[in-house]
PDB file of N, CA and C in Angstrom:
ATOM      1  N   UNK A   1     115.505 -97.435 164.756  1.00  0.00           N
ATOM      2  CA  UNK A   1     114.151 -97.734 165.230  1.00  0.00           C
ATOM      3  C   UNK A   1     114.248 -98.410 166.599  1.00  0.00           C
ATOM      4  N   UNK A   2     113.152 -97.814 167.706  1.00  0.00           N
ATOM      5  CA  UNK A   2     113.451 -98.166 169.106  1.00  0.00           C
ATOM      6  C   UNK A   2     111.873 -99.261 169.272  1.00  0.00           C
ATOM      7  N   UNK A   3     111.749-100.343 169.663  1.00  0.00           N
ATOM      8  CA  UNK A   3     110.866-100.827 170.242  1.00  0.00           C
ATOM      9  C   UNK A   3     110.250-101.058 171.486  1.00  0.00           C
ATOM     10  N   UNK A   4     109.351-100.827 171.811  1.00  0.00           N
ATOM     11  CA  UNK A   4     109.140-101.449 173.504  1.00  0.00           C
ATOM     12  C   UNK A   4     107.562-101.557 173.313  1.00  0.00           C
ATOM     13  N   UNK A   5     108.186-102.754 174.348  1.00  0.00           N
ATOM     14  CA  UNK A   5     106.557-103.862 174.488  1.00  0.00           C
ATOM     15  C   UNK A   5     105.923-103.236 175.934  1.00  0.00           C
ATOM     16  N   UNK A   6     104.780-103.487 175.711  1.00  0.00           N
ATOM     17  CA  UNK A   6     104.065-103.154 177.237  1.00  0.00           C
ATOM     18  C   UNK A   6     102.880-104.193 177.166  1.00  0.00           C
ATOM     19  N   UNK A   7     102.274-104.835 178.037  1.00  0.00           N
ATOM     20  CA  UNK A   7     100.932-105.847 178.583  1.00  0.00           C
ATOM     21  C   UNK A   7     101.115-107.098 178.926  1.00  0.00           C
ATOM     22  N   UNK A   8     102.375-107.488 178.913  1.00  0.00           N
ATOM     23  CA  UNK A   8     101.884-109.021 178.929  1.00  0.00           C
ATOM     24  C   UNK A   8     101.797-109.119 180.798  1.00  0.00           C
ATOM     25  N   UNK A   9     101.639-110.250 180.949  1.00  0.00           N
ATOM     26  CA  UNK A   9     101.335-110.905 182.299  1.00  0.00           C
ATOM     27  C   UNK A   9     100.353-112.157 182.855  1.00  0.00           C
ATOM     28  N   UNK A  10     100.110-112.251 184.165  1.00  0.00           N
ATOM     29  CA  UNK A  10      99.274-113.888 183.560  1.00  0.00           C
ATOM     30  C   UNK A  10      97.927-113.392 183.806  1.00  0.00           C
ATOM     31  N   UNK A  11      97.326-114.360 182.787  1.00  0.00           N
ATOM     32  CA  UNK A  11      95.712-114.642 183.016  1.00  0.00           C
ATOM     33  C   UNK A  11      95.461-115.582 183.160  1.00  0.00           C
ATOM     34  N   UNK A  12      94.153-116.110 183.627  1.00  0.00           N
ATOM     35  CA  UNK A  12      93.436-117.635 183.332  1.00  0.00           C
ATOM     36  C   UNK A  12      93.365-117.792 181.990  1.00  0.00           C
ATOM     37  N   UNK A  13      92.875-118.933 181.498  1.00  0.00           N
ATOM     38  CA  UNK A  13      92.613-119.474 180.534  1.00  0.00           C
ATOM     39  C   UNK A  13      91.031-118.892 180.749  1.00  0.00           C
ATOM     40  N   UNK A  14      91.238-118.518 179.037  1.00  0.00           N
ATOM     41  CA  UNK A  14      89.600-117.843 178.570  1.00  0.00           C
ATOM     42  C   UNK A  14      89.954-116.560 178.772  1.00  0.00           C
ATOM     43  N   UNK A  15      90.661-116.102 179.530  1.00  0.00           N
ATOM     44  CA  UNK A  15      90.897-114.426 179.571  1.00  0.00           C
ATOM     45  C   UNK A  15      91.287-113.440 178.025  1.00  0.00           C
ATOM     46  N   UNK A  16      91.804-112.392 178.709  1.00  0.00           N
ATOM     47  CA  UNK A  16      92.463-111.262 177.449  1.00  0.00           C
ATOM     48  C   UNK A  16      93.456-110.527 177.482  1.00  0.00           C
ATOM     49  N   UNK A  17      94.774-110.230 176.985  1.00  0.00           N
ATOM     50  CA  UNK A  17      95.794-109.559 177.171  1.00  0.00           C
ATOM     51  C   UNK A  17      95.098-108.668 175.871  1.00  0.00           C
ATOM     52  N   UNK A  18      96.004-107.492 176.123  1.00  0.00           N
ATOM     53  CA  UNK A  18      96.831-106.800 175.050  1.00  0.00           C
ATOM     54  C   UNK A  18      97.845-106.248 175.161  1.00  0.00           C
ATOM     55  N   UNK A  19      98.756-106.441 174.302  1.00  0.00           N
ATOM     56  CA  UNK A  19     100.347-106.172 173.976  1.00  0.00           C
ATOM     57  C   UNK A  19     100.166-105.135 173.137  1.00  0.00           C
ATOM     58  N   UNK A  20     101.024-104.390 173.308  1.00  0.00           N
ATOM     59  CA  UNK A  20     101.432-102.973 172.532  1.00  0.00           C
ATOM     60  C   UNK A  20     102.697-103.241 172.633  1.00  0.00           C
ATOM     61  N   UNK A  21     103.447-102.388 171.046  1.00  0.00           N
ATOM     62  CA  UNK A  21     104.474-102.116 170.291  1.00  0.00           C
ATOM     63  C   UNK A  21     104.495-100.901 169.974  1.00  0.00           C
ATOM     64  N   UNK A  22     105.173 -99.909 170.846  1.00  0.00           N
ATOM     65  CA  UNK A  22     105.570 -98.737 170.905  1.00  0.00           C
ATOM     66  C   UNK A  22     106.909 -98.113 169.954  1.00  0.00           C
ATOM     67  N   UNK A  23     107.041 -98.105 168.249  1.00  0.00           N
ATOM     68  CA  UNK A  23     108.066 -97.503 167.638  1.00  0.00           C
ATOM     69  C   UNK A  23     108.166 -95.740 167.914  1.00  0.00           C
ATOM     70  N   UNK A  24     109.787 -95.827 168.179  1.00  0.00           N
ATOM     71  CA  UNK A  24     110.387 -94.811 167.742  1.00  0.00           C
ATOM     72  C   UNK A  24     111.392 -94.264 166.927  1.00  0.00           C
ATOM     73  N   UNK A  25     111.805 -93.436 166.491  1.00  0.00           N
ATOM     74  CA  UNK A  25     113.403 -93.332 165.538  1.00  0.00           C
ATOM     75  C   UNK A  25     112.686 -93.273 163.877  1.00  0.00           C
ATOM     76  N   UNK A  26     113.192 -93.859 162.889  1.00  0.00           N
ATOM     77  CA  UNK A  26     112.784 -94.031 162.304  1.00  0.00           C
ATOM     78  C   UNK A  26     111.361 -94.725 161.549  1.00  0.00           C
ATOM     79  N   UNK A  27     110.494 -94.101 161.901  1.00  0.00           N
ATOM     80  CA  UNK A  27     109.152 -95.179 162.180  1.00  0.00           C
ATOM     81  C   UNK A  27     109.020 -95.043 160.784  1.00  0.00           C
ATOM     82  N   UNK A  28     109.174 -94.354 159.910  1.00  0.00           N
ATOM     83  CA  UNK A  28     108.176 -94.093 158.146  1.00  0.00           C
ATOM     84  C   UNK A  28     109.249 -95.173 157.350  1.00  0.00           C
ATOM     85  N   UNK A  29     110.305 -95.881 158.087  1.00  0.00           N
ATOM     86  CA  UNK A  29     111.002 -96.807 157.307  1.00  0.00           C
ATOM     87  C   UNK A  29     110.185 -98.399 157.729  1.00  0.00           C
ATOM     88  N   UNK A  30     109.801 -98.170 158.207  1.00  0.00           N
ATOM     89  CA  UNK A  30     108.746 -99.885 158.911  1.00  0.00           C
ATOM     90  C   UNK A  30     107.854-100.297 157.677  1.00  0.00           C
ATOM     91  N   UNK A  31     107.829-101.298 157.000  1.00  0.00           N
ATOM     92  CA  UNK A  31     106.695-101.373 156.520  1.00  0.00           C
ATOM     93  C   UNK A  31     106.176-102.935 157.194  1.00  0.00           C
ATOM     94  N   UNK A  32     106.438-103.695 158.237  1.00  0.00           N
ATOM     95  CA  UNK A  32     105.930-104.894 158.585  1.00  0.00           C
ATOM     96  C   UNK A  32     105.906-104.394 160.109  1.00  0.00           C
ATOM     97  N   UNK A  33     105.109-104.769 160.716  1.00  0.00           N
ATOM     98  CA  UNK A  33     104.974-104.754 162.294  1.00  0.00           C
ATOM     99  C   UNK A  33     104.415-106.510 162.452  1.00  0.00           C
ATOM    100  N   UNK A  34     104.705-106.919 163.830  1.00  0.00           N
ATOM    101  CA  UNK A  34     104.378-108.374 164.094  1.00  0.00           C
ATOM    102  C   UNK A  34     104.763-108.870 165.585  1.00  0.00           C
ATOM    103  N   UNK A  35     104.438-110.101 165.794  1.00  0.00           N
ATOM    104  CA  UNK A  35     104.840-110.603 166.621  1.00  0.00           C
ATOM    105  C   UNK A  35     105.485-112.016 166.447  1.00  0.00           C
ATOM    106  N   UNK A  36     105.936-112.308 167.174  1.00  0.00           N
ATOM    107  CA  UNK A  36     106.800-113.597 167.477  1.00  0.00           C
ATOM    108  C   UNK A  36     106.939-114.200 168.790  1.00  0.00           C
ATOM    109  N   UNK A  37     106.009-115.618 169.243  1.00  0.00           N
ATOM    110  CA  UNK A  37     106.563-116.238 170.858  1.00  0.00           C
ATOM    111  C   UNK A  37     107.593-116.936 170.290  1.00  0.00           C
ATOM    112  N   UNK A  38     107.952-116.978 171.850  1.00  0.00           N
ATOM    113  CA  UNK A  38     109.035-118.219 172.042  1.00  0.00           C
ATOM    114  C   UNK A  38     108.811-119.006 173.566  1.00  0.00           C
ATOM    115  N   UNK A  39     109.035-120.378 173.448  1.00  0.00           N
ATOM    116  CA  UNK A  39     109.292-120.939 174.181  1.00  0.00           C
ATOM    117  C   UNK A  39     110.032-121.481 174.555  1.00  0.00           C
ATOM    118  N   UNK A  40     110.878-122.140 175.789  1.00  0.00           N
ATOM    119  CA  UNK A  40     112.406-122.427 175.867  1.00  0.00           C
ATOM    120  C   UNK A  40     112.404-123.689 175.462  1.00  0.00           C
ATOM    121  N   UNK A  41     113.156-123.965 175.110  1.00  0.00           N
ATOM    122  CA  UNK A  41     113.124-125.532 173.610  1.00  0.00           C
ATOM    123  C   UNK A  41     112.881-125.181 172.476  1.00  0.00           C
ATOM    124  N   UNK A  42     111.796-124.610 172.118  1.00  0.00           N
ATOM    125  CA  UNK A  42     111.227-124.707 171.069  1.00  0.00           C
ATOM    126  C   UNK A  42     111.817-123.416 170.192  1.00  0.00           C
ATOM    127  N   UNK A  43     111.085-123.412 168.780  1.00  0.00           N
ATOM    128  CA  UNK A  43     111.684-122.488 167.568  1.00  0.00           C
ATOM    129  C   UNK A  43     110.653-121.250 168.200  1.00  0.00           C
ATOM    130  N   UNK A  44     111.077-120.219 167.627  1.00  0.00           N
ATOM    131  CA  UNK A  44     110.259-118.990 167.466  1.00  0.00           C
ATOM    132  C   UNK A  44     109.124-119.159 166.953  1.00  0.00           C
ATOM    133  N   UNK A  45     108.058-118.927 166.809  1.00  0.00           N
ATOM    134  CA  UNK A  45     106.787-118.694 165.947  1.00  0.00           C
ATOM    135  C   UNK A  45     106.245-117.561 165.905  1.00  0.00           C
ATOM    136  N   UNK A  46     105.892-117.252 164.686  1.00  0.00           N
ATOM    137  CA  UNK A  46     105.406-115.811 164.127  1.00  0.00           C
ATOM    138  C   UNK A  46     103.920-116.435 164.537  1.00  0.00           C
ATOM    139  N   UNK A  47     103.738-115.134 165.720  1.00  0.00           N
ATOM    140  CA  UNK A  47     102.537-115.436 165.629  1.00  0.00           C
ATOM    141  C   UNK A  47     101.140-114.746 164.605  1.00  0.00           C
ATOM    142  N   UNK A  48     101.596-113.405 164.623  1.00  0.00           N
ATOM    143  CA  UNK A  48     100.936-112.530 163.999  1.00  0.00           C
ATOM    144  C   UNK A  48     101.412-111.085 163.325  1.00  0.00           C
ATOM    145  N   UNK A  49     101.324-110.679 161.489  1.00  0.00           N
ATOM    146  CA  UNK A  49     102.140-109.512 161.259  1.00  0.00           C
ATOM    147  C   UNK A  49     100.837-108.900 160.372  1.00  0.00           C
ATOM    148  N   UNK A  50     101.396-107.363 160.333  1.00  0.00           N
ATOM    149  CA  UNK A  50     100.711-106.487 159.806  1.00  0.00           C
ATOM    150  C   UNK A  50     101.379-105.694 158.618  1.00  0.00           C
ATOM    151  N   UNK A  51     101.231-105.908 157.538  1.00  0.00           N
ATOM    152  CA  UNK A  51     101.715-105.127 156.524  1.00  0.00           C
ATOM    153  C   UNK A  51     101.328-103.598 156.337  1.00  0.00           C
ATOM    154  N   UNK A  52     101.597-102.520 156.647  1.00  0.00           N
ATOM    155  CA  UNK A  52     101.254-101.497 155.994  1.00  0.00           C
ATOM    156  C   UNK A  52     100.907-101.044 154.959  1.00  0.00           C
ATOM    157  N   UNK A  53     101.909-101.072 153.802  1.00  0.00           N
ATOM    158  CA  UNK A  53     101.416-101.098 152.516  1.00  0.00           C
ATOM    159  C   UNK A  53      99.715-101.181 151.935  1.00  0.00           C
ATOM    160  N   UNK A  54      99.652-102.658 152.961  1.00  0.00           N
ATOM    161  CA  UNK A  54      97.828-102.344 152.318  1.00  0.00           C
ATOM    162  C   UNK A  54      96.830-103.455 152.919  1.00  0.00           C
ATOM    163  N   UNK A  55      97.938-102.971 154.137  1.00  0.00           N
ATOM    164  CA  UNK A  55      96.869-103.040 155.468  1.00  0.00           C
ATOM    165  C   UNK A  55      96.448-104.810 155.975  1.00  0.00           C
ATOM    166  N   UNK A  56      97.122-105.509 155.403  1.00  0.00           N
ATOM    167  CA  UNK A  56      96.368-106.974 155.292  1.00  0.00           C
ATOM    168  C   UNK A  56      97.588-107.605 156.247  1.00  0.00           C
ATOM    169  N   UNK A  57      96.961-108.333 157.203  1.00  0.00           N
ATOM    170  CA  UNK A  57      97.177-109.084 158.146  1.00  0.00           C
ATOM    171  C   UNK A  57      97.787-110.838 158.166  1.00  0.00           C
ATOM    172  N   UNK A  58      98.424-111.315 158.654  1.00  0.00           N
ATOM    173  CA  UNK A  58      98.550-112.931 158.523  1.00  0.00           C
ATOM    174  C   UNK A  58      98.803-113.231 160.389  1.00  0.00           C
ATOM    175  N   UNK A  59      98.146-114.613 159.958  1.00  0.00           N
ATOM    176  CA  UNK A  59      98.308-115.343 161.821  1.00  0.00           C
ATOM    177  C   UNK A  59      98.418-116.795 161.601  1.00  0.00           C
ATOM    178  N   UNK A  60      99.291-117.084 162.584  1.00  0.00           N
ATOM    179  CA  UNK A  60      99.122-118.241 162.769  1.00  0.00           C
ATOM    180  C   UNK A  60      98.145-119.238 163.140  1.00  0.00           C
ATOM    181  N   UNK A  61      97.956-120.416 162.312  1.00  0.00           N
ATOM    182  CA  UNK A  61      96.939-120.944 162.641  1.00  0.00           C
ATOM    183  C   UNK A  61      96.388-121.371 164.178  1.00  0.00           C
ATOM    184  N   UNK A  62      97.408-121.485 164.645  1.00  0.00           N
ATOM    185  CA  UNK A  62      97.163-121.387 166.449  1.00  0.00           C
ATOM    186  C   UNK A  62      96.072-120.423 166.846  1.00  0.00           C
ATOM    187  N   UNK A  63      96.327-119.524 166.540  1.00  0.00           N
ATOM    188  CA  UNK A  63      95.735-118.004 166.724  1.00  0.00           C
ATOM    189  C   UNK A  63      94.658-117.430 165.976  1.00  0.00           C
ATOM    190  N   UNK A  64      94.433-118.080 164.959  1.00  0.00           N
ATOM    191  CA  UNK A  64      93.211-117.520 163.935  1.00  0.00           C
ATOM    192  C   UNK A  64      92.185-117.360 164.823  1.00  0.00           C
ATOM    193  N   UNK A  65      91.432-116.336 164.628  1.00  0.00           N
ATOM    194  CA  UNK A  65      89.719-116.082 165.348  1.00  0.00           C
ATOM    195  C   UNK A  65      90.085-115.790 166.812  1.00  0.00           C
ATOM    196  N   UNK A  66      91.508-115.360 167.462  1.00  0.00           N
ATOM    197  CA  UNK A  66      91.703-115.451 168.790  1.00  0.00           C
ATOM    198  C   UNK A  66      92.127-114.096 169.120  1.00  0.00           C
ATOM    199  N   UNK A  67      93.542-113.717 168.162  1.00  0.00           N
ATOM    200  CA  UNK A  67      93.913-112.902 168.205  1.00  0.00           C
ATOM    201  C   UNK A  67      93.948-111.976 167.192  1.00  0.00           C
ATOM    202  N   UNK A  68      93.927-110.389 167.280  1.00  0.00           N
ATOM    203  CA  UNK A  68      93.823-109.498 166.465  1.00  0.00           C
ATOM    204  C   UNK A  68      94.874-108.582 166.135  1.00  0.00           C
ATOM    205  N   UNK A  69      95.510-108.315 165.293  1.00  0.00           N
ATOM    206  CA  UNK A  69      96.765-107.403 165.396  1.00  0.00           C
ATOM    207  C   UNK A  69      96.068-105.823 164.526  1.00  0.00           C
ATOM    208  N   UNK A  70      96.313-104.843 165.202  1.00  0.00           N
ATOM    209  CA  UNK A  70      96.351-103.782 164.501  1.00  0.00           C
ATOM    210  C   UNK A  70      97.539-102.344 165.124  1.00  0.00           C
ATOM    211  N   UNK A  71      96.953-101.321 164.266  1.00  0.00           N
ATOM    212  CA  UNK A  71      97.837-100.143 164.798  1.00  0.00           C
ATOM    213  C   UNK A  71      97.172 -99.018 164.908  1.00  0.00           C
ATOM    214  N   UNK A  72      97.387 -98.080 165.720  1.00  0.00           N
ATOM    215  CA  UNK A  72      96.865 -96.825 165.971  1.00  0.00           C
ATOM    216  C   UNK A  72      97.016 -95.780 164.505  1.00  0.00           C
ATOM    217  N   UNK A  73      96.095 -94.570 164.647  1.00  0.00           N
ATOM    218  CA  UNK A  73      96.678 -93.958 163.248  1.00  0.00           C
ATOM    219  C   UNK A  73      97.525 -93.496 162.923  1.00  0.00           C
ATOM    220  N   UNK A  74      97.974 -93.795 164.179  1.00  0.00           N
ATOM    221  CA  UNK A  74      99.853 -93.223 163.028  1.00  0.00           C
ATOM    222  C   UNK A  74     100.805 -94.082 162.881  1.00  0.00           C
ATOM    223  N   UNK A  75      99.997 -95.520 162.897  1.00  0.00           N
ATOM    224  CA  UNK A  75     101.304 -96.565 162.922  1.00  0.00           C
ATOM    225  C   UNK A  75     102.200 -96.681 163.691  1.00  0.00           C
ATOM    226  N   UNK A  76     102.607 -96.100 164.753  1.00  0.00           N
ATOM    227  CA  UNK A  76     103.338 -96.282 165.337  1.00  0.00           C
ATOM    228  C   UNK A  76     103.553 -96.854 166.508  1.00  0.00           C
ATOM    229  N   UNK A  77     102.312 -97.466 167.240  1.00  0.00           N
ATOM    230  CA  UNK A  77     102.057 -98.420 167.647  1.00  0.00           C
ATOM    231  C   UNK A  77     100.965 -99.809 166.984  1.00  0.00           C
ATOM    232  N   UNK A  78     101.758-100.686 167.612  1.00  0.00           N
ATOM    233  CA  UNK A  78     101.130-102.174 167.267  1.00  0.00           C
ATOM    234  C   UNK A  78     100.568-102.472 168.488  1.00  0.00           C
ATOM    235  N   UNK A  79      99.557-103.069 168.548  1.00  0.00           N
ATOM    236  CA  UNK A  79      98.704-103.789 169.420  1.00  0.00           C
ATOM    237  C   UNK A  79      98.387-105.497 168.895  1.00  0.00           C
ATOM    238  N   UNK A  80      98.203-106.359 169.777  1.00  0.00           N
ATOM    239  CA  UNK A  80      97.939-107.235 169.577  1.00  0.00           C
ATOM    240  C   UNK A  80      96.780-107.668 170.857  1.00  0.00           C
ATOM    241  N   UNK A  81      95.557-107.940 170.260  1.00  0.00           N
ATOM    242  CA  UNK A  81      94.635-107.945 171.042  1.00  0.00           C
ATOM    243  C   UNK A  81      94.646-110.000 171.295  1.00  0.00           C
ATOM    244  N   UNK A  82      94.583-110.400 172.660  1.00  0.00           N
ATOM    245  CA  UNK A  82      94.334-112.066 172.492  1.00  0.00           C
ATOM    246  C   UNK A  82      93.497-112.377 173.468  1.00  0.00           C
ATOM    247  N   UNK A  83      92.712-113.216 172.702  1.00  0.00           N
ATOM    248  CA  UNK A  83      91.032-113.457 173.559  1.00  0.00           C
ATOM    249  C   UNK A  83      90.922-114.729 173.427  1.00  0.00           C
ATOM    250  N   UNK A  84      90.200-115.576 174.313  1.00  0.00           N
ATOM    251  CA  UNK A  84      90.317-116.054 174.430  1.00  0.00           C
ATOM    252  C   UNK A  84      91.837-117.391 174.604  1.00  0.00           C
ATOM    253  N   UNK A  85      92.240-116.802 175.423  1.00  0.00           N
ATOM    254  CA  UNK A  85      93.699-117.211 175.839  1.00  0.00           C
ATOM    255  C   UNK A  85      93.798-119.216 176.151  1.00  0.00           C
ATOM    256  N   UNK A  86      94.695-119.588 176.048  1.00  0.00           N
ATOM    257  CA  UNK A  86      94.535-121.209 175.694  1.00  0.00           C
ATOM    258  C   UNK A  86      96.213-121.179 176.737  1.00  0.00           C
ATOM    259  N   UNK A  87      96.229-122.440 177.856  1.00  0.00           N
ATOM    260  CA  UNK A  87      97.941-122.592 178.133  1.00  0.00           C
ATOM    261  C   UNK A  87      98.847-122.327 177.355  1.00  0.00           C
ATOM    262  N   UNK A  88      98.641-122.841 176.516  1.00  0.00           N
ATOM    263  CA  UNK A  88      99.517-123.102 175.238  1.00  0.00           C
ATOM    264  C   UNK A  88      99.836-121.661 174.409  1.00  0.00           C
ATOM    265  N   UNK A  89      99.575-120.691 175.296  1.00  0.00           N
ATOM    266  CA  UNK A  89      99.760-119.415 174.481  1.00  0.00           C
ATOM    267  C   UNK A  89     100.821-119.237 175.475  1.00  0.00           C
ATOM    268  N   UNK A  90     100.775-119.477 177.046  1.00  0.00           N
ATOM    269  CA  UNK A  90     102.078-119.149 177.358  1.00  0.00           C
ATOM    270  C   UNK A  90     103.470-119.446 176.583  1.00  0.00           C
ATOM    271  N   UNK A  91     104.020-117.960 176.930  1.00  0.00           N
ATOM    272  CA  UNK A  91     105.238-117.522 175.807  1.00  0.00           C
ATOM    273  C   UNK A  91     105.846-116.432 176.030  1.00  0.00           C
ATOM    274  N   UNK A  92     107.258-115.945 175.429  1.00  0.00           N
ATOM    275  CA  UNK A  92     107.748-114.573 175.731  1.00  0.00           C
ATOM    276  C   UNK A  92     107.374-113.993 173.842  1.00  0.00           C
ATOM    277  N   UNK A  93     106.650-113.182 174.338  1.00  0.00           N
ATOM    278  CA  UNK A  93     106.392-112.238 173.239  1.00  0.00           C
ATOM    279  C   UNK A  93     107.257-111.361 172.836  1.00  0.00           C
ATOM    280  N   UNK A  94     107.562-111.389 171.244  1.00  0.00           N
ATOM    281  CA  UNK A  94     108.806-110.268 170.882  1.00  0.00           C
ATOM    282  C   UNK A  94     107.670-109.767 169.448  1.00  0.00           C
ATOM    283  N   UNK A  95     107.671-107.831 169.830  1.00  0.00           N
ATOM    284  CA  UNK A  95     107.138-107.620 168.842  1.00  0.00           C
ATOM    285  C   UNK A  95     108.494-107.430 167.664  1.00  0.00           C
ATOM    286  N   UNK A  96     108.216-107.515 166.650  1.00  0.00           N
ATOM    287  CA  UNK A  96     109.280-106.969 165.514  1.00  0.00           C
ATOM    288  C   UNK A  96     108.863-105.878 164.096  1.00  0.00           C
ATOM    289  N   UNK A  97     109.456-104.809 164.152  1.00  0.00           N
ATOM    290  CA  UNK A  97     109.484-104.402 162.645  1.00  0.00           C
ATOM    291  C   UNK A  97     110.589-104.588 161.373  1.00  0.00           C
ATOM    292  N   UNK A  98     110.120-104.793 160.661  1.00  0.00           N
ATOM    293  CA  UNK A  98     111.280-104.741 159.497  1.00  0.00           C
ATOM    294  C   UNK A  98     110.947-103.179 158.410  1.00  0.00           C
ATOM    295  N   UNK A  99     111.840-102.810 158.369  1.00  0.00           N
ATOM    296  CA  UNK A  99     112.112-101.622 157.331  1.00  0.00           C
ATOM    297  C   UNK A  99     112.454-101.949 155.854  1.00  0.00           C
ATOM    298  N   UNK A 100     112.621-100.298 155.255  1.00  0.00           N
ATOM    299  CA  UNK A 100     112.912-100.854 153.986  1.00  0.00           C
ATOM    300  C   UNK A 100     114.522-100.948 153.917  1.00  0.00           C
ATOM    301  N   UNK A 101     115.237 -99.880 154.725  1.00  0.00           N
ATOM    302  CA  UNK A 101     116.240-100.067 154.379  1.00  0.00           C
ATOM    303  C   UNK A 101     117.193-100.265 155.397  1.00  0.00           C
ATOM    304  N   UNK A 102     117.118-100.180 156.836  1.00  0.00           N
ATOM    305  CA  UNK A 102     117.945-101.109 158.357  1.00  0.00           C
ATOM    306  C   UNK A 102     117.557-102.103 158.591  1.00  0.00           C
ATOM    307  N   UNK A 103     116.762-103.027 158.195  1.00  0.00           N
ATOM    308  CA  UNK A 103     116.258-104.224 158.649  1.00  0.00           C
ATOM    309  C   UNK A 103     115.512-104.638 159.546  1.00  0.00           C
ATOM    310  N   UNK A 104     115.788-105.282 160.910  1.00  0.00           N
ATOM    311  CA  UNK A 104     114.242-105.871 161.566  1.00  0.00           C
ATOM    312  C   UNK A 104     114.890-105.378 162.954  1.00  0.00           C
ATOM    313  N   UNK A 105     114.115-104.755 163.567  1.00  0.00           N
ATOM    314  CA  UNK A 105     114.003-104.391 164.586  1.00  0.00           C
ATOM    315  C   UNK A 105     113.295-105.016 165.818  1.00  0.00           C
ATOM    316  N   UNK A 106     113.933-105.290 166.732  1.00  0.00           N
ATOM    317  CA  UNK A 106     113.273-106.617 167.968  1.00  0.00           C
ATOM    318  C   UNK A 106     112.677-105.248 169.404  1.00  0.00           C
ATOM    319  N   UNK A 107     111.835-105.604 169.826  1.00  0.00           N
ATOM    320  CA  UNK A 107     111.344-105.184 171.006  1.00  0.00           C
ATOM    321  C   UNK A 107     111.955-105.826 172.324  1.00  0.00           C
ATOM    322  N   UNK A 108     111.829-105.995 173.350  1.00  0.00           N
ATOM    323  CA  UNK A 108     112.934-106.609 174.378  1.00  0.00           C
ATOM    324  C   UNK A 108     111.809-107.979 174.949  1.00  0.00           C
ATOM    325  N   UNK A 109     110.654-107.998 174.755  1.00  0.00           N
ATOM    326  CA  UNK A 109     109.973-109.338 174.715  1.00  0.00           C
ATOM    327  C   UNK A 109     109.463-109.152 176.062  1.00  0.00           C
ATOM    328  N   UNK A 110     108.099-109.872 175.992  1.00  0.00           N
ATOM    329  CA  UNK A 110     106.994-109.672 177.420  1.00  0.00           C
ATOM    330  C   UNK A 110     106.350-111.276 177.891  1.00  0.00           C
ATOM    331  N   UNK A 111     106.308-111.190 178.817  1.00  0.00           N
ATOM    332  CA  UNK A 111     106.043-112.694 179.138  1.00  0.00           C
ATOM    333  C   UNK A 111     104.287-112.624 179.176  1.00  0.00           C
ATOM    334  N   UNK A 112     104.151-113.807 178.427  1.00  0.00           N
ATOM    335  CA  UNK A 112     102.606-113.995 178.835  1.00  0.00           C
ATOM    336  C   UNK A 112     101.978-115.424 179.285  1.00  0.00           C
ATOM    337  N   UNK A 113     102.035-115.391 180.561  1.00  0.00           N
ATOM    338  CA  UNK A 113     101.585-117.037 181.374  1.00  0.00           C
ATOM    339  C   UNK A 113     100.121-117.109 181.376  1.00  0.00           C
ATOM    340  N   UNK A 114      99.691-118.059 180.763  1.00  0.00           N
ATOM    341  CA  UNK A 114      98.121-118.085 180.845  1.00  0.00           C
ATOM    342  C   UNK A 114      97.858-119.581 181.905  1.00  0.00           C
ATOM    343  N   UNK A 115      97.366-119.184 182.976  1.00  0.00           N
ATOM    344  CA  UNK A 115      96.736-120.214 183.643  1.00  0.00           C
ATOM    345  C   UNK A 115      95.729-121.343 183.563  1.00  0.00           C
ATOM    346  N   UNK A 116      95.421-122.833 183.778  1.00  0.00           N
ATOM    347  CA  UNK A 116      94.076-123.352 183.242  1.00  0.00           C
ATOM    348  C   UNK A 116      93.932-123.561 184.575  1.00  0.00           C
TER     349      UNK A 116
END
């Protein structure tokens, strides 16, 4: 399974990105799509994942009511829609899938600087 990220970049604060997660290779083995920032110091945080199986979503409380994660109809891309953007969202974005049977697959990560 191949990943690649496309959208990030800076906005003001109050603005909107969207990030896309472009799978290839084995895509019908994915059943989690998501994201993950990072900041330098700090741990990873999941920010937001999408289960396939049956469709139901989780976010971090940072992010609740901000950001939206979904996928096109063939699953094979992830989008992550973020609105209303806050400093504190600046981060390098890594989308990830996990499969059922190769494991988790990393995207190469997109920077997103939000300005106040």
């Amino acid at each position: 399974v191949q990943l690649v990220e496309s959208g990030g970049g800076l906005v003001q604060a109050g603005g909107s990105l969207r990030l896309s997660c472009a799978a290839s290779g084995t895509t019908s083995s994915i059943h989690t799509v998501g994201w993950y920032r990072q900041v330098p110091g700090k741990q990873r945080e999941l920010v937001a994942r999408f289960i396939k199986g049956d469709g139901s979503t989780n976010y971090a409380d940072s992010v609740k009511g901000r950001f939206t994660i979904s996928t096109d109809s063939s699953e094979k891309t992830a989008y992550l829609q973020m609105n209303s953007l806050k400093p504190d969202d600046t981060a390098v974005y890594y989308c990830y899938a996990d499969t059922l049977w190769l494991g988790r697959f990393w995207g190469q990560g997109t920077q997103v600087t939000v300005s106040s």
